[in-house]
PDB file of N, CA and C in Angstrom:
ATOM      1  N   UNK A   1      -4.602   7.721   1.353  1.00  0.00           N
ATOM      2  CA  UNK A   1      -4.028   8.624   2.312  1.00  0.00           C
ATOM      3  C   UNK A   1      -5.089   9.632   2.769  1.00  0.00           C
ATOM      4  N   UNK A   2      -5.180   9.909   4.403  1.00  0.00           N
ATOM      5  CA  UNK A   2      -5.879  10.988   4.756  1.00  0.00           C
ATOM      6  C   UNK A   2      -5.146  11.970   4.947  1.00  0.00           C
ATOM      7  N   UNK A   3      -5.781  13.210   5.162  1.00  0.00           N
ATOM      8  CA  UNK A   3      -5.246  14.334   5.550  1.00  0.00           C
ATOM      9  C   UNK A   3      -5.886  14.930   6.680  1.00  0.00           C
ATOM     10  N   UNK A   4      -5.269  15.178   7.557  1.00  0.00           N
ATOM     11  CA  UNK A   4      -5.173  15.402   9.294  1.00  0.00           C
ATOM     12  C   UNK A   4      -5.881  16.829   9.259  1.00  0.00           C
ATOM     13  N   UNK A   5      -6.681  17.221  10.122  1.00  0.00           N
ATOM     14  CA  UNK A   5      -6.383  18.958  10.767  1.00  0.00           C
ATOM     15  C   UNK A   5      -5.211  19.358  10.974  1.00  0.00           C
ATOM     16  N   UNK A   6      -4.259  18.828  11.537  1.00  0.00           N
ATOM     17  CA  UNK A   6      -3.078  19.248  11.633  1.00  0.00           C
ATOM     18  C   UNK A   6      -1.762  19.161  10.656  1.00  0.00           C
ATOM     19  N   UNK A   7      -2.246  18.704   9.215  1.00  0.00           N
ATOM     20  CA  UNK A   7      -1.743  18.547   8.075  1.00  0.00           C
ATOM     21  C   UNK A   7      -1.326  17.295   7.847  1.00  0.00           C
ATOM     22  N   UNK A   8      -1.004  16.335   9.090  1.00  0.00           N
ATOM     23  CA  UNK A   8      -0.326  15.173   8.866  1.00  0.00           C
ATOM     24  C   UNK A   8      -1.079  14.412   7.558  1.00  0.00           C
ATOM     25  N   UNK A   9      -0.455  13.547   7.152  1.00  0.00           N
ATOM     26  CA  UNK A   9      -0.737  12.518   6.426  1.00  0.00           C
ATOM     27  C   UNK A   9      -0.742  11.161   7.136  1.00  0.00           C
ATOM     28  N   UNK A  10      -2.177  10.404   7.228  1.00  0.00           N
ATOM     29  CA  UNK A  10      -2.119   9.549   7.740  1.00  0.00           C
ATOM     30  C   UNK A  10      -2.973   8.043   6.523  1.00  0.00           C
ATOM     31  N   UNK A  11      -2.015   7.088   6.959  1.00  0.00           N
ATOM     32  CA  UNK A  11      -2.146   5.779   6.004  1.00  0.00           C
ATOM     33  C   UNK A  11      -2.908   4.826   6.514  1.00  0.00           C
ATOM     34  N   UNK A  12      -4.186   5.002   6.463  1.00  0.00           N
ATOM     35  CA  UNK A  12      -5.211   4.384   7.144  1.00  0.00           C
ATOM     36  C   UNK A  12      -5.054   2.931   6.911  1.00  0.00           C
ATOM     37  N   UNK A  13      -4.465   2.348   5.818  1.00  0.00           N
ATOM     38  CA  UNK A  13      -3.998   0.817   5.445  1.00  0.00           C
ATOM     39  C   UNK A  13      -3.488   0.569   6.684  1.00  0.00           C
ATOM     40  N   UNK A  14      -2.233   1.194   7.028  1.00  0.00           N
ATOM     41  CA  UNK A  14      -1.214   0.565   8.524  1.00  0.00           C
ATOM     42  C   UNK A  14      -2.039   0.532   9.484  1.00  0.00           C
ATOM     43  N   UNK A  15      -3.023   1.317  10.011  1.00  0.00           N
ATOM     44  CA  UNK A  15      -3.531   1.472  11.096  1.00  0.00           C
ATOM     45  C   UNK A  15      -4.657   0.292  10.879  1.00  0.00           C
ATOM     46  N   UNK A  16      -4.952   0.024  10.190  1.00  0.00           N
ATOM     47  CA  UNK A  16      -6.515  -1.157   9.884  1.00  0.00           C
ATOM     48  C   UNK A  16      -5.455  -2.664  10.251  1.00  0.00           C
ATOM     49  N   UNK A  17      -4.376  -2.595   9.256  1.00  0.00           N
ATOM     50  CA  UNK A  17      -3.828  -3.750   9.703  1.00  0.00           C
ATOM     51  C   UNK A  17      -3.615  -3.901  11.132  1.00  0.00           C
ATOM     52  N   UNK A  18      -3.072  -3.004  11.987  1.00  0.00           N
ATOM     53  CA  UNK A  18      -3.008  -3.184  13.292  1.00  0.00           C
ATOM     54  C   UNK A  18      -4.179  -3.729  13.945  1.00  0.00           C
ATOM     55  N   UNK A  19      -5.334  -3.075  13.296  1.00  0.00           N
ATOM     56  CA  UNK A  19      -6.498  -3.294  14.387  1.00  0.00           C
ATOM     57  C   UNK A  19      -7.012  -4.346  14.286  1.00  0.00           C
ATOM     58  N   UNK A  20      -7.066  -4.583  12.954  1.00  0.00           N
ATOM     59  CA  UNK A  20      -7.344  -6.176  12.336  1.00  0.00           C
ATOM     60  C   UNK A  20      -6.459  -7.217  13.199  1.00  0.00           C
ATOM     61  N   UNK A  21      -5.186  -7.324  13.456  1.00  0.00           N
ATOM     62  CA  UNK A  21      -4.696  -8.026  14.424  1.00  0.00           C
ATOM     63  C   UNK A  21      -5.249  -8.497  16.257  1.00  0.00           C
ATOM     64  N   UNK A  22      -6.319  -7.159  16.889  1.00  0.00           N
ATOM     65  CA  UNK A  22      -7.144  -7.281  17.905  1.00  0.00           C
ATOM     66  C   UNK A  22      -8.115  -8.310  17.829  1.00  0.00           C
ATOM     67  N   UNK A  23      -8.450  -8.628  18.883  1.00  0.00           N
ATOM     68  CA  UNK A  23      -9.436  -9.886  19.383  1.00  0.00           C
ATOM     69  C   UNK A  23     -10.312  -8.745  18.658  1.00  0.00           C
ATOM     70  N   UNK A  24     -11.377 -10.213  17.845  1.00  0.00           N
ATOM     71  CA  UNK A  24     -12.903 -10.125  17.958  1.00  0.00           C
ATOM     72  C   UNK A  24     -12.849  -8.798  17.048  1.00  0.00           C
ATOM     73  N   UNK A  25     -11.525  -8.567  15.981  1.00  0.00           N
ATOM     74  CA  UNK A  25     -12.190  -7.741  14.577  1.00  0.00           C
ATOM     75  C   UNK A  25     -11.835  -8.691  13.529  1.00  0.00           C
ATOM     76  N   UNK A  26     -12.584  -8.642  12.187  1.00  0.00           N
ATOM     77  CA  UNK A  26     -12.521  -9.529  11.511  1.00  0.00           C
ATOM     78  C   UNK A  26     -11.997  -8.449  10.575  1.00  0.00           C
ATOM     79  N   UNK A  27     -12.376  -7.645  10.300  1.00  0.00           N
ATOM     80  CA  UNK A  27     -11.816  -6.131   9.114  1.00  0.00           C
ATOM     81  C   UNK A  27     -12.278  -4.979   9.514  1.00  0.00           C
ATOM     82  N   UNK A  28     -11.774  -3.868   8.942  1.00  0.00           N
ATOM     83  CA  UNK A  28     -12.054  -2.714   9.460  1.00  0.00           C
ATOM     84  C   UNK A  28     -11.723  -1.581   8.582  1.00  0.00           C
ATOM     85  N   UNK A  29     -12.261  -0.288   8.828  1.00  0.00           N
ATOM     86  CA  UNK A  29     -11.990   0.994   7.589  1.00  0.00           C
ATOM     87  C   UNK A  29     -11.381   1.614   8.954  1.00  0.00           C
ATOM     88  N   UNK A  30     -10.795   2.715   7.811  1.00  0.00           N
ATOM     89  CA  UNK A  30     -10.151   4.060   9.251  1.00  0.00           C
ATOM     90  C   UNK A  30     -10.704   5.159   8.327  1.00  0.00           C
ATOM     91  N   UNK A  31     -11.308   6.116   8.293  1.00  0.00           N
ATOM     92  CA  UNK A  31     -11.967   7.243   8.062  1.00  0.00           C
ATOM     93  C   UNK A  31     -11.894   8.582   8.750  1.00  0.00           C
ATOM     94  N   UNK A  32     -11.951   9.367   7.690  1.00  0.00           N
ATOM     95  CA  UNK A  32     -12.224  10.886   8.341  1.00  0.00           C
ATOM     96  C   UNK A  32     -13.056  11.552   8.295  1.00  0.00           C
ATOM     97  N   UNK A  33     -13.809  11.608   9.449  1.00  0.00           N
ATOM     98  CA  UNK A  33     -15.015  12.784  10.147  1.00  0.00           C
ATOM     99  C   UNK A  33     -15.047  13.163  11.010  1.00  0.00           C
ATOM    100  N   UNK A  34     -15.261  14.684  10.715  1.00  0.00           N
ATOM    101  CA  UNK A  34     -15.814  15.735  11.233  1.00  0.00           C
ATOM    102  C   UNK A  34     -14.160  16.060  11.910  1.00  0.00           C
ATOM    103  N   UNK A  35     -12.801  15.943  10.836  1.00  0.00           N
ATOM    104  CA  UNK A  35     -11.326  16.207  11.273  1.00  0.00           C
ATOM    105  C   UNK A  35     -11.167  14.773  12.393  1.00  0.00           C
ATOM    106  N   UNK A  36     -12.012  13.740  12.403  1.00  0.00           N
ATOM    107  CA  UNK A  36     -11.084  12.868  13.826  1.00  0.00           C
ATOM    108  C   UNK A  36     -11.097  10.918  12.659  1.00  0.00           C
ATOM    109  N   UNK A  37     -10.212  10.728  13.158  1.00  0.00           N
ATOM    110  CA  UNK A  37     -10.341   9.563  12.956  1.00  0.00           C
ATOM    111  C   UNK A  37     -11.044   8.391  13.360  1.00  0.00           C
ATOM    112  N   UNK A  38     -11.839   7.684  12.668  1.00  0.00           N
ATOM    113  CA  UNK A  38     -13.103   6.902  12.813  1.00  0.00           C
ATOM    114  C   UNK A  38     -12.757   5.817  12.265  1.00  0.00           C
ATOM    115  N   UNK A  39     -12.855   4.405  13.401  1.00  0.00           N
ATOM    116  CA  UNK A  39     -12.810   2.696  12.552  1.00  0.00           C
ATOM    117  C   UNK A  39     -13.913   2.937  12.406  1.00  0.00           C
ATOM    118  N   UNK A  40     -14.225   1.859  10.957  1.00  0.00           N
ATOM    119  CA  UNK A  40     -15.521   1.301  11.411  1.00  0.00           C
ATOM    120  C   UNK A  40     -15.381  -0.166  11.231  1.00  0.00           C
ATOM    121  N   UNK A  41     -15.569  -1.244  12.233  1.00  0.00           N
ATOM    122  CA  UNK A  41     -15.364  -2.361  12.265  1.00  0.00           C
ATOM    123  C   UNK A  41     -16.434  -3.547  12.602  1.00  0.00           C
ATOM    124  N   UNK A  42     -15.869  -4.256  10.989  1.00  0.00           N
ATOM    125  CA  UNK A  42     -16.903  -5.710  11.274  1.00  0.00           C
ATOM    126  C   UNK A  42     -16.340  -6.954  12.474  1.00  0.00           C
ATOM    127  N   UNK A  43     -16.832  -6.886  13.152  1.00  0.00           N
ATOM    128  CA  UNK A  43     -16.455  -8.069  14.359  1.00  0.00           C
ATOM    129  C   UNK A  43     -16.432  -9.189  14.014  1.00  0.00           C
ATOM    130  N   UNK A  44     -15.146  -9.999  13.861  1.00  0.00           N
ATOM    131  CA  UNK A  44     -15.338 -11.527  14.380  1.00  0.00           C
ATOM    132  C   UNK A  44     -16.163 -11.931  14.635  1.00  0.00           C
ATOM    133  N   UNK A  45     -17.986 -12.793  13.858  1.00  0.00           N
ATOM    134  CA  UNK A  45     -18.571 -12.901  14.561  1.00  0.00           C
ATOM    135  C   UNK A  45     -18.784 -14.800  14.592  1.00  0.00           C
ATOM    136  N   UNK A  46     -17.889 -15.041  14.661  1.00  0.00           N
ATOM    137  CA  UNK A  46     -17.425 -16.468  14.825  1.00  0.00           C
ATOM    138  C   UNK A  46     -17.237 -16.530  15.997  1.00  0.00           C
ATOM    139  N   UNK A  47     -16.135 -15.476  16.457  1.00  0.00           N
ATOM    140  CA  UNK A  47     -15.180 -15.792  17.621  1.00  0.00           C
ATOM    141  C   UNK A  47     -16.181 -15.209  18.221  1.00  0.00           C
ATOM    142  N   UNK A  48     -16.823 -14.402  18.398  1.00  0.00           N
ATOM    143  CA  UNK A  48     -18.011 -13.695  19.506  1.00  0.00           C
ATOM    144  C   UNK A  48     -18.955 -14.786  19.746  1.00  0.00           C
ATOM    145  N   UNK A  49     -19.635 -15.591  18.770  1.00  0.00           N
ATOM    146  CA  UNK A  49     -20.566 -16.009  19.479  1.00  0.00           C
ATOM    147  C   UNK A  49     -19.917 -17.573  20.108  1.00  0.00           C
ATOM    148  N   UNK A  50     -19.037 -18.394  18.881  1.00  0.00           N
ATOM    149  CA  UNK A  50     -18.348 -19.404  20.227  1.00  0.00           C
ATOM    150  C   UNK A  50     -18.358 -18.981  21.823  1.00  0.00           C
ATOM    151  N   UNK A  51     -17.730 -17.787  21.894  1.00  0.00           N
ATOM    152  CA  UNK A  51     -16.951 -17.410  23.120  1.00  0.00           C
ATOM    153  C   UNK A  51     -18.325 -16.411  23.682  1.00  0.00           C
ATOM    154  N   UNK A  52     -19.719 -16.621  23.550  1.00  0.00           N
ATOM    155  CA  UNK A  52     -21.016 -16.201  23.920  1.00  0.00           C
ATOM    156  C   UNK A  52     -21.055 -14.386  24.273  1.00  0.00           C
ATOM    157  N   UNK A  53     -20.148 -13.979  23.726  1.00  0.00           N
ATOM    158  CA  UNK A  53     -20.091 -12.531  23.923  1.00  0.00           C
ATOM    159  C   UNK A  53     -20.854 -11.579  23.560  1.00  0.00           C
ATOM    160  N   UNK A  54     -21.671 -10.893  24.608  1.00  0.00           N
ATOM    161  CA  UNK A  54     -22.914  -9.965  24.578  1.00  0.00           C
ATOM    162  C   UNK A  54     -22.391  -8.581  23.627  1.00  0.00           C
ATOM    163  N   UNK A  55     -23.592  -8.232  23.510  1.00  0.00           N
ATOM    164  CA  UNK A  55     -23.311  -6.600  22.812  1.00  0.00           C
ATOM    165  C   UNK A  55     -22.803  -5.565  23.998  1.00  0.00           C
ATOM    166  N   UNK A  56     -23.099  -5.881  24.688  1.00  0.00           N
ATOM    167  CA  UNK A  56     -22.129  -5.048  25.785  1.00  0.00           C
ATOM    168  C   UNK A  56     -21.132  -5.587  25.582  1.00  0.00           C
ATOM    169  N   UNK A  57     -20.246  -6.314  25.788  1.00  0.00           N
ATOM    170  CA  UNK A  57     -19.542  -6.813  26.736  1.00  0.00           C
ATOM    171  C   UNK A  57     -18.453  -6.697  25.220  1.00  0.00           C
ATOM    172  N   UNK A  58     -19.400  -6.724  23.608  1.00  0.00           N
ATOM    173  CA  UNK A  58     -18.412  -6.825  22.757  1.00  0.00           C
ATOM    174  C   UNK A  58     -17.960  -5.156  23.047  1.00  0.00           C
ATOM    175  N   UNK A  59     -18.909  -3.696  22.859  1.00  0.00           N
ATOM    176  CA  UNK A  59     -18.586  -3.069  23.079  1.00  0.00           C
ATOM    177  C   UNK A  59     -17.415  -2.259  24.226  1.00  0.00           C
ATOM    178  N   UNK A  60     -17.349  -2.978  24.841  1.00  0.00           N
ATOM    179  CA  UNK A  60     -16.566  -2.554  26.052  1.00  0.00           C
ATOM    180  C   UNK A  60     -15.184  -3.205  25.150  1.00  0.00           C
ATOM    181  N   UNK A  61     -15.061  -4.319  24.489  1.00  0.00           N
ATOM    182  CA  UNK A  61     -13.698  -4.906  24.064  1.00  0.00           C
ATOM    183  C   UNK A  61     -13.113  -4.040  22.972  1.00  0.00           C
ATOM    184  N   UNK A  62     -14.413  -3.664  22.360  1.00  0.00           N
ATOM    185  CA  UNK A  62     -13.805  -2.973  21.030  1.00  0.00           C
ATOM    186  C   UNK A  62     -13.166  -1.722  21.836  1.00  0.00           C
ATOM    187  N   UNK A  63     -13.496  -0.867  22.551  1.00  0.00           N
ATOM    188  CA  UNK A  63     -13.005   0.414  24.023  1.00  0.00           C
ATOM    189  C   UNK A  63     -11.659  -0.095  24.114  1.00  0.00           C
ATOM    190  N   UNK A  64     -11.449  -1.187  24.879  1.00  0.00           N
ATOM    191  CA  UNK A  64     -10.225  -1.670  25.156  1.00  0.00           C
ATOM    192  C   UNK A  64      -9.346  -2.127  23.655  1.00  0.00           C
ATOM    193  N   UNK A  65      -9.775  -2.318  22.755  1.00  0.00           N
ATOM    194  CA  UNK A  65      -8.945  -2.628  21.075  1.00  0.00           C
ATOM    195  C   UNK A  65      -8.457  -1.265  20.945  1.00  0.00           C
ATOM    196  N   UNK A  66      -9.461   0.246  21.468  1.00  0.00           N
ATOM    197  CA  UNK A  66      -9.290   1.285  20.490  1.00  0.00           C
ATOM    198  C   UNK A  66      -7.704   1.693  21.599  1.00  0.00           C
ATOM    199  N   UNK A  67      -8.039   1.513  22.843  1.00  0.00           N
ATOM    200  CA  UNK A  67      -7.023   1.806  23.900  1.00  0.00           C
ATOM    201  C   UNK A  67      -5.854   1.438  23.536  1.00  0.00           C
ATOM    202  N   UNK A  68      -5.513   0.054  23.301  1.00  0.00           N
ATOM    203  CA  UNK A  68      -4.479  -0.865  22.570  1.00  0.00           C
ATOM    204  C   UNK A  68      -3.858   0.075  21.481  1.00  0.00           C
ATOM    205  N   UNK A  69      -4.865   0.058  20.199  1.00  0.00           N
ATOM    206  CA  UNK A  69      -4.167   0.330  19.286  1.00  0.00           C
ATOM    207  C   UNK A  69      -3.743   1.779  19.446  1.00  0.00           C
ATOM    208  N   UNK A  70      -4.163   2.785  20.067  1.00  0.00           N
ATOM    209  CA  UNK A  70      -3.906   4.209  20.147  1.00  0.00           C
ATOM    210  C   UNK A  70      -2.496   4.403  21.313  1.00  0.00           C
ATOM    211  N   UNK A  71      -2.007   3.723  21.522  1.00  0.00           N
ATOM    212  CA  UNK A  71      -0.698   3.181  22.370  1.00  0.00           C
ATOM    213  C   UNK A  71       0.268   2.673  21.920  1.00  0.00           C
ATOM    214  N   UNK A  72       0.104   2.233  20.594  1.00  0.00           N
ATOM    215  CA  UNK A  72       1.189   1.918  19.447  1.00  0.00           C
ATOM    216  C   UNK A  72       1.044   2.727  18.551  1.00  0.00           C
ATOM    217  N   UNK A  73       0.558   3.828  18.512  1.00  0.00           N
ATOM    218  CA  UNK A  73       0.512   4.590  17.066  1.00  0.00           C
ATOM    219  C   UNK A  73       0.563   6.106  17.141  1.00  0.00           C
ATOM    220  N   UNK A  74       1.565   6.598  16.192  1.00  0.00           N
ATOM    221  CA  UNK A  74       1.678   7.989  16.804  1.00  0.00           C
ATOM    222  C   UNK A  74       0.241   9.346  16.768  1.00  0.00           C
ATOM    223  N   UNK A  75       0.321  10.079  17.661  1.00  0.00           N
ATOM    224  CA  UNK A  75      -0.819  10.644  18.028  1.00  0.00           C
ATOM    225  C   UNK A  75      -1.919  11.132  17.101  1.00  0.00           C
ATOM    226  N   UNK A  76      -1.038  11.509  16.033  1.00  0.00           N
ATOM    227  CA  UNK A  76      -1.785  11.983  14.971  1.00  0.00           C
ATOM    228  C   UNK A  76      -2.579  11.242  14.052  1.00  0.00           C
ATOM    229  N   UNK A  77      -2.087   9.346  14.219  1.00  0.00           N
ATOM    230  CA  UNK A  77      -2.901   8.416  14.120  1.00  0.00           C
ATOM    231  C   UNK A  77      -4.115   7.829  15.153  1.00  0.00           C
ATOM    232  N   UNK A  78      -4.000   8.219  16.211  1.00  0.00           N
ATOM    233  CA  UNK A  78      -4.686   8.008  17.194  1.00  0.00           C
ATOM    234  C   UNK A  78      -6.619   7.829  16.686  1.00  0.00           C
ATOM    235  N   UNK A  79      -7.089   6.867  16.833  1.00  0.00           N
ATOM    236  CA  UNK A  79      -8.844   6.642  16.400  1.00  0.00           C
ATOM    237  C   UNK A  79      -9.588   7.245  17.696  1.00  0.00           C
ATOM    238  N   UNK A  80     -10.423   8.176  17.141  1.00  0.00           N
ATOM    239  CA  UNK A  80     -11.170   8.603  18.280  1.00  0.00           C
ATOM    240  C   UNK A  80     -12.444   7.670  18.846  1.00  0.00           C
ATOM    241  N   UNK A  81     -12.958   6.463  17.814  1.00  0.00           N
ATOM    242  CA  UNK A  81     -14.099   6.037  17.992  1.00  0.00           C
ATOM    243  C   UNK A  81     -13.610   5.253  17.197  1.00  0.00           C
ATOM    244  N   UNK A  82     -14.865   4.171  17.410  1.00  0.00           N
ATOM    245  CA  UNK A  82     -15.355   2.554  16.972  1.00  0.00           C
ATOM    246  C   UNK A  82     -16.164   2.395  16.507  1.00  0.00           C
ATOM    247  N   UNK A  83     -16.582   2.372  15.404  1.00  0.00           N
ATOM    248  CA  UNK A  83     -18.527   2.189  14.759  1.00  0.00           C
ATOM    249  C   UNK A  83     -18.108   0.664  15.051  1.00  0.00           C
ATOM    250  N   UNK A  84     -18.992  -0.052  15.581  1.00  0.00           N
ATOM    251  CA  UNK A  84     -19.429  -1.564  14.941  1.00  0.00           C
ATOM    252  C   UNK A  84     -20.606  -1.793  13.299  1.00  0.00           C
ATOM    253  N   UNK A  85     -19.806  -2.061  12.628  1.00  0.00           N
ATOM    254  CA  UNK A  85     -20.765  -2.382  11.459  1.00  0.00           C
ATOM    255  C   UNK A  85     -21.626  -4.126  11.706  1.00  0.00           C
ATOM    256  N   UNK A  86     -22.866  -4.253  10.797  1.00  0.00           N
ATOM    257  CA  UNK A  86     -23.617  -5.271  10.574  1.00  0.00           C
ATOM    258  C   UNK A  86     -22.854  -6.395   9.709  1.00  0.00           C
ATOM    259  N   UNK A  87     -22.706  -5.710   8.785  1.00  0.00           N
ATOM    260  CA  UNK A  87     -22.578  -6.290   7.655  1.00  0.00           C
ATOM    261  C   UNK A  87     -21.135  -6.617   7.117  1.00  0.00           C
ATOM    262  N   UNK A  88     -20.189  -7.597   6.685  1.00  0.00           N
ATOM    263  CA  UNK A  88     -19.309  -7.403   5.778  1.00  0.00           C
ATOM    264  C   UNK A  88     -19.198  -6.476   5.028  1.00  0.00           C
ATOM    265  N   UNK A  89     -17.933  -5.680   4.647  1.00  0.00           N
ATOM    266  CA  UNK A  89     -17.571  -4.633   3.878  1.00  0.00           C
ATOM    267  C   UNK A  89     -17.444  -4.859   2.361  1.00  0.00           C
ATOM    268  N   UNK A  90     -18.329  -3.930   1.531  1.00  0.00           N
ATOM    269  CA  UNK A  90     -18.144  -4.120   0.263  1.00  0.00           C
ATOM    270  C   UNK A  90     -16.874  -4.266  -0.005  1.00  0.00           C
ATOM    271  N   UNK A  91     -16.726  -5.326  -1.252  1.00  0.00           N
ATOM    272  CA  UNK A  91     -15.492  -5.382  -1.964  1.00  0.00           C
ATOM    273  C   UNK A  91     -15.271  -5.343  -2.970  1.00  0.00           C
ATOM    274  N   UNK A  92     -14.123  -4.798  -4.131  1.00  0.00           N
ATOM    275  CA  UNK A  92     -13.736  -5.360  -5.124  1.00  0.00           C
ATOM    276  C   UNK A  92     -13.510  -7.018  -5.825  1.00  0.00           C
ATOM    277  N   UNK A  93     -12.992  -7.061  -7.079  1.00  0.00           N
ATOM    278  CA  UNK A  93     -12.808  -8.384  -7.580  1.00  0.00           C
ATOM    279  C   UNK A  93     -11.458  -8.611  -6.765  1.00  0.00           C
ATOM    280  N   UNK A  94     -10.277  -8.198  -6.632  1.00  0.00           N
ATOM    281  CA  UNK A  94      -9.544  -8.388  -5.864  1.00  0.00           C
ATOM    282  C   UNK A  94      -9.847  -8.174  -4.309  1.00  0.00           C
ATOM    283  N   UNK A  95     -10.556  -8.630  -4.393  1.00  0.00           N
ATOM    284  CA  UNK A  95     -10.911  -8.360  -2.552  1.00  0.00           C
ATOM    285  C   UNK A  95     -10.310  -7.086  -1.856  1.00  0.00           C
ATOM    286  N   UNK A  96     -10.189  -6.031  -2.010  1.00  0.00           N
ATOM    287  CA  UNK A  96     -10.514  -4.792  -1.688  1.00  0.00           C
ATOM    288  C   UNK A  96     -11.253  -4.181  -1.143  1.00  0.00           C
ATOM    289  N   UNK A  97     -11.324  -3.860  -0.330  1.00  0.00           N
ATOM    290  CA  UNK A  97     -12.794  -2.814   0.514  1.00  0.00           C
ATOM    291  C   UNK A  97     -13.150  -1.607  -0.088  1.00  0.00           C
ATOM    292  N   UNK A  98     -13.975  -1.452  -0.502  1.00  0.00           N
ATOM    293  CA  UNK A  98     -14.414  -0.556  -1.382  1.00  0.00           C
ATOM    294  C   UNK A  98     -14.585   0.797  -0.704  1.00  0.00           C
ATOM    295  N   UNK A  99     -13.616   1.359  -0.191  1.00  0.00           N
ATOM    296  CA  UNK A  99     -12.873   2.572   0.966  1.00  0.00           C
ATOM    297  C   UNK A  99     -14.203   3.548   0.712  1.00  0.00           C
ATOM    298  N   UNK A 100     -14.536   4.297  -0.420  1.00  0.00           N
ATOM    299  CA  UNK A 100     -15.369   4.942  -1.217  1.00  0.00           C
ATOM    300  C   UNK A 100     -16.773   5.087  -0.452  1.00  0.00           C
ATOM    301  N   UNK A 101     -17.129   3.693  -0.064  1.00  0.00           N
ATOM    302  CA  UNK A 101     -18.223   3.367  -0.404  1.00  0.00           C
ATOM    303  C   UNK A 101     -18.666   4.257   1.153  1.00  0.00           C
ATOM    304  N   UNK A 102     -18.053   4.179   2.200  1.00  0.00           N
ATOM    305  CA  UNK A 102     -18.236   3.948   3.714  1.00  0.00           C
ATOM    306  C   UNK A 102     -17.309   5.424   4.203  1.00  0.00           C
ATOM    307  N   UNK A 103     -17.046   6.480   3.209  1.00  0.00           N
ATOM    308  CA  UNK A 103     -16.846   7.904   3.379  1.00  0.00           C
ATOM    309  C   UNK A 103     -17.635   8.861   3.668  1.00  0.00           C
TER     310      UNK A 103
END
């Protein structure tokens, strides 16, 4: 659980699952900095390069993912930004994302 500037409590699990459902993310963290909410997301990079998709062109999709998901979710969940990560996200033995690690 995070905790908002504005006190809310927000469940960064629900909101990852959502985003995880968008074209062209494969997993994703929801984080808090600097008070705003921050994905940071590993891309599909299966479906990107089948479908020959530039670093622009991924960036502009992930814009349109953050648009999407901030339209189903109440405001105080709202993601201000998109990191694209390199790498797969550390994990646990139960396959867990190691939340910790990427704070």
């Amino acid at each position: 659980m995070l905790l908002t500037a504005s006190g809310q409590n927000v469940y960064p699990e629900e909101i990852e699952a959502r985003l995880n459902n968008l074209p062209y993310v494969a997993e994703s963290v929801v984080l808090l900095r600097e008070l705003r909410l921050v994905a940071l997301v590993y891309p599909d990079m299966a479906a990107v390069n089948a479908d020959q998709i530039t670093p622009e062109k991924l960036d502009a999709i992930m814009q349109e993912n953050r648009q999407t998901l901030n339209k189903s979710v109440a405001n105080y969940e709202k993601i201000s930004a998109i990191e694209l990560v390199d790498n797969e996200f550390k994990k646990t033995p139960k396959k867990s994302i190691k939340r910790f690690l990427y704070s």
